[in-house]
Protein backbone atom coordinates (compact mmCIF):
# COMPACT_ATOMS: atom_id res chain seq x y z
CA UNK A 1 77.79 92.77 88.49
CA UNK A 2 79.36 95.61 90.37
CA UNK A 3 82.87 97.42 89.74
CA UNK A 4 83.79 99.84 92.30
CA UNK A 5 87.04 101.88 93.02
CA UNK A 6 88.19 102.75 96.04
CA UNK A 7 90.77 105.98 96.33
CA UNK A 8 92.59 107.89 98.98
CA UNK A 9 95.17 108.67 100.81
CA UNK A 10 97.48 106.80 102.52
CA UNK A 11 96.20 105.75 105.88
CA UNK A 12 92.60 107.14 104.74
CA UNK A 13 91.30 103.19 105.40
CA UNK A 14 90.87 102.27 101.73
CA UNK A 15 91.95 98.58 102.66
CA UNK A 16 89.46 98.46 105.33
CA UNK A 17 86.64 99.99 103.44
CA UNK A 18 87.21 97.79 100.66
CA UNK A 19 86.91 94.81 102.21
CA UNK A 20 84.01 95.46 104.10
CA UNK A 21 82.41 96.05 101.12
CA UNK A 22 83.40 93.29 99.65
CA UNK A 23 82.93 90.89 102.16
CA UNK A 24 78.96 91.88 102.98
CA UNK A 25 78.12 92.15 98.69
CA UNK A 26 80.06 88.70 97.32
CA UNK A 27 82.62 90.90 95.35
CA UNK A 28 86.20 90.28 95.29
CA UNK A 29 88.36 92.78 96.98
CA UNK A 30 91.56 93.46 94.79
CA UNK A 31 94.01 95.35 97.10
CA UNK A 32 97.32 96.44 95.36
CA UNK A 33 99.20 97.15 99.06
CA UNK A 34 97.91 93.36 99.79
CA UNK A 35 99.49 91.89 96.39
CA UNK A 36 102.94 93.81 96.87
CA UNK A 37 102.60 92.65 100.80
CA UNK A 38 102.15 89.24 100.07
CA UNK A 39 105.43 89.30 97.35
CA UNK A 40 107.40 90.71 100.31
CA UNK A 41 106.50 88.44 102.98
CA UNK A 42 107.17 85.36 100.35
CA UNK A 43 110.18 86.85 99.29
CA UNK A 44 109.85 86.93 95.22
CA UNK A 45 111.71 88.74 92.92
CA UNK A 46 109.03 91.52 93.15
CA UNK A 47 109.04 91.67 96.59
CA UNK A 48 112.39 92.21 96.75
CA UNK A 49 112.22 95.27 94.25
CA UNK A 50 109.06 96.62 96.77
CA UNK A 51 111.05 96.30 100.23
CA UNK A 52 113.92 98.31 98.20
CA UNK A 53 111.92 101.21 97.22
CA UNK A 54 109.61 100.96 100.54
CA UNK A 55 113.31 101.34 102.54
CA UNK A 56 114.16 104.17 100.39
CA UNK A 57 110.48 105.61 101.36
CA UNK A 58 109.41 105.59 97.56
CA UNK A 59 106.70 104.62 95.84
CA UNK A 60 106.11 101.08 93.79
CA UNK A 61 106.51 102.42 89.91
CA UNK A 62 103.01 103.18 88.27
CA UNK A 63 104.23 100.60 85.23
CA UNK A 64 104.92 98.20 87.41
CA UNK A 65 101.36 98.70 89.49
CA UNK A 66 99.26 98.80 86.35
CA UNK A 67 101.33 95.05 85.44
CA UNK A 68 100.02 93.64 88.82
CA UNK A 69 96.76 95.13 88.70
CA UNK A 70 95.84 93.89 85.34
CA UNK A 71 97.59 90.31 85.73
CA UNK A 72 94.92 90.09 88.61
CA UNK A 73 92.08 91.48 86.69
CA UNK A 74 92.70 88.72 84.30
CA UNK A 75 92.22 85.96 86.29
CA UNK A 76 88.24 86.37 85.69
CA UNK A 77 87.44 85.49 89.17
CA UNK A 78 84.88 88.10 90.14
CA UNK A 79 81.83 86.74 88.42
CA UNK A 80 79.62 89.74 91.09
CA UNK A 81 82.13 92.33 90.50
CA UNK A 82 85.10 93.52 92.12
CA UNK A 83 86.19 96.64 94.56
CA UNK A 84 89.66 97.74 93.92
CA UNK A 85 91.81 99.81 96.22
CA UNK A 86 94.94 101.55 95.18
CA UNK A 87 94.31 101.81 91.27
CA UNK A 88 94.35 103.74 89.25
CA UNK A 89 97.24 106.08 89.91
CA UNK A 90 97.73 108.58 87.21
CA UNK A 91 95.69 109.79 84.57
CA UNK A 92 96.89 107.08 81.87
CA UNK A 93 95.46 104.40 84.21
CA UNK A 94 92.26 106.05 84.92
CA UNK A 95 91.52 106.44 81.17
CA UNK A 96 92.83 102.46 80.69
CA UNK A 97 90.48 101.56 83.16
CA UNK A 98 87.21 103.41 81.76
CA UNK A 99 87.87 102.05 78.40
CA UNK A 100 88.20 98.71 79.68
CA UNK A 101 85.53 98.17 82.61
CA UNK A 102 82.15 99.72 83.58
CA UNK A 103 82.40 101.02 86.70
CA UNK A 104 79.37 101.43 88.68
CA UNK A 105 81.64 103.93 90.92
CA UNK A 106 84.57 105.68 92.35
CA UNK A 107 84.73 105.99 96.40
CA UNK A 108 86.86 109.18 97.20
CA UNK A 109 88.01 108.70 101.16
CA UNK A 110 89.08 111.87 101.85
CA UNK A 111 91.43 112.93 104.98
CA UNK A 112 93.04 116.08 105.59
CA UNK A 113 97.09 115.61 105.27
CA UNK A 114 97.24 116.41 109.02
CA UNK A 115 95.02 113.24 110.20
CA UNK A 116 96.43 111.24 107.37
CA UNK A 117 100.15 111.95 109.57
CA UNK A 118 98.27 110.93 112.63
CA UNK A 119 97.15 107.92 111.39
CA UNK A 120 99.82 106.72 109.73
CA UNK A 121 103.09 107.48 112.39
CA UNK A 122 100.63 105.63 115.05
CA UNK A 123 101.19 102.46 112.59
CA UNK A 124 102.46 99.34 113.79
CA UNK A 125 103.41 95.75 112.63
CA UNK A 126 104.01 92.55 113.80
CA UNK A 127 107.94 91.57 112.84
CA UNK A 128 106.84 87.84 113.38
CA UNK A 129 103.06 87.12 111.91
CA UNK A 130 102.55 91.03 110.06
CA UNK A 131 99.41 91.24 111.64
CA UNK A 132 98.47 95.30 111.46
CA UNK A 133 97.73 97.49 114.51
CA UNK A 134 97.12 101.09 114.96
CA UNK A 135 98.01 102.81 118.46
CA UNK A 136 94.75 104.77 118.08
CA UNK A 137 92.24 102.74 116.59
CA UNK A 138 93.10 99.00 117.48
CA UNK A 139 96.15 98.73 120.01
CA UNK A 140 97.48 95.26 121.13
CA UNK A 141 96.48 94.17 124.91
CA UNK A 142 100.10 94.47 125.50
CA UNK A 143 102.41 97.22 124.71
CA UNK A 144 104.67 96.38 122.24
CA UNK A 145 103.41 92.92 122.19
CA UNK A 146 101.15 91.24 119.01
CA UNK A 147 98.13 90.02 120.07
CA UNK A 148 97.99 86.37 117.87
CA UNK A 149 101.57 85.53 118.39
CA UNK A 150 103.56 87.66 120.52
CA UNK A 151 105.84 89.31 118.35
CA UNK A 152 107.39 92.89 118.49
CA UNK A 153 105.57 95.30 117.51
CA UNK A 154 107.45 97.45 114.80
CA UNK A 155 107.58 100.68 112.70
CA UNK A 156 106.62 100.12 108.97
CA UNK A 157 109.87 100.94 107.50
CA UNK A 158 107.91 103.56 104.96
CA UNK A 159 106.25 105.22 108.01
CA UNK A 160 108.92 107.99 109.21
CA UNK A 161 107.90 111.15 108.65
CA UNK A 162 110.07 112.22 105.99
CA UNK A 163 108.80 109.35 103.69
CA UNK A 164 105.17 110.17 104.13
CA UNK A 165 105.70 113.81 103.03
CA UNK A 166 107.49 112.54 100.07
CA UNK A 167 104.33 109.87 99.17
CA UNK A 168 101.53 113.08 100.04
CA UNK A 169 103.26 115.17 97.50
CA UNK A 170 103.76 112.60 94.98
CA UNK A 171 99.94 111.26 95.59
CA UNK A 172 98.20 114.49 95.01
CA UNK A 173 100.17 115.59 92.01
CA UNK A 174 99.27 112.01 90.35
CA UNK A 175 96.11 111.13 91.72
CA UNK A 176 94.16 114.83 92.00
CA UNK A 177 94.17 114.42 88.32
CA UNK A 178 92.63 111.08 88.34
CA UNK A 179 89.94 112.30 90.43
CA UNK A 180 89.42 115.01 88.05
CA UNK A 181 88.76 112.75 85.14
CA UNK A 182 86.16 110.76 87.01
CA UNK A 183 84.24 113.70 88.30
CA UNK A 184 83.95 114.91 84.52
CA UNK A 185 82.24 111.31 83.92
CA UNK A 186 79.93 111.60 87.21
CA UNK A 187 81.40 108.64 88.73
CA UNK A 188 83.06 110.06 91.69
CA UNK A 189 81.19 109.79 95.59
CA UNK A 190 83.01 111.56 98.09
CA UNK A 191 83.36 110.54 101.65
CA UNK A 192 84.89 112.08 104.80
CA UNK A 193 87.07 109.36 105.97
CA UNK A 194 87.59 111.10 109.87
CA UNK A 195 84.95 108.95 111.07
CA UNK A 196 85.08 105.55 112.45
CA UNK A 197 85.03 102.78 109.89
CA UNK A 198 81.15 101.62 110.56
CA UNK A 199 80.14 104.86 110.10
CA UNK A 200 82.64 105.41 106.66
CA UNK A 201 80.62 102.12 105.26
CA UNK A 202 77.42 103.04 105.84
CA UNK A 203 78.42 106.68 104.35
CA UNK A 204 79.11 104.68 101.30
CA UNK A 205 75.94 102.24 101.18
CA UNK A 206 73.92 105.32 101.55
CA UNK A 207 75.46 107.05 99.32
CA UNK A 208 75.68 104.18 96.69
CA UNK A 209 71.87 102.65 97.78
CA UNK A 210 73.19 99.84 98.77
CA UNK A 211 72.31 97.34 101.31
CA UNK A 212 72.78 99.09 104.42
CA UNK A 213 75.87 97.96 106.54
CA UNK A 214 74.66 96.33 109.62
CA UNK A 215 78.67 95.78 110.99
């Protein structure tokens, strides 16, 4: 059984990495943006907490994250192991987390703050079907236009500028800590996250010896 964590930045392709990862080894891919999406787009009582702080450009409460992510863990569905992305978040989560699970490793995607801003203002969203696009790494045929259903593209409403300089400072002051902790316990691979995602997997098979990525 493998337990992996995935950590970085916003926009640093944690999602992406994770469920590549996930997909090719048989492990289930436990994505804390995904949960908190999927409570917004079905409009529960959660959700509507999330789309208030995501409006105001803050981030989801670290009690309320470590709730979700251990509600999930409990549902004993990952019988080859998991990969996690966006957990832990502070140093109290990190330390619940190595008490409670053996993790075979910690995936540091690191981006500079400057590329993490270029990624993440190129963002776009469906308003219709909330299928994802990027306007530099996966644009729709059609200006403007989603490619499944034909929607408007839109701006995430946490994606202005001001927000994301607000979430930068408040991830490094949380999570460098984190990162800390697991270096001390040798768990910690770091990965430069510039590259294009094939190559950013196979970094991480490599690095892990895994089975090589063949995407």
């Amino acid at each position: 059984m493998r337990k992996y964590v995935i950590m970085g930045v916003q926009g640093s392709g944690k999602g992406t990495q994770g469920a590549l990862l996930a997909n090719d080894l048989d492990l289930v891919h436990i994505s804390v943006g995904d949960i908190f999406r999927w409570h917004v787009k079905n409009h529960t009582k959660l959700g509507a907490q999330v789309r208030r702080l995501v409006a105001a450009g803050e981030l989801v409460g670290d009690d309320l994250v470590a709730d979700v992510v251990k509600d999930r863990l409990q549902l004993h569905d990952w019988n080859y192991g998991f990969v996690i992305d966006g957990f832990p978040r502070n140093r109290p989560q990190a330390e619940f987390f190595l008490e409670s699970y053996d993790l075979d490793g910690v995936i540091h995607l690191d981006l500079p703050d400057d590329e993490v801003r270029r990624r993440v203002l190129a963002r776009r969203l469906c308003s219709r079907c909330g299928m994802d696009y990027n306007l530099i790494a996966h644009r729709p045929e059609v200006e403007g236009r989603c490619d499944v259903c034909g929607g408007d593209l839109v701006t995430r409403e946490d994606d202005s500028p001001d927000a994301l300089a607000r979430r930068l400072l408040d991830y490094h002051s949380k999570t460098d800590p984190v990162l800390e902790l697991f270096r001390r316990k040798e768990y910690v691979m770091t990965i430069d996250a510039r590259a294009d995602k094939t190559t950013v997997q196979r970094a991480i098979r490599t690095r892990f010896n895994l089975p090589p990525y063949k995407g």
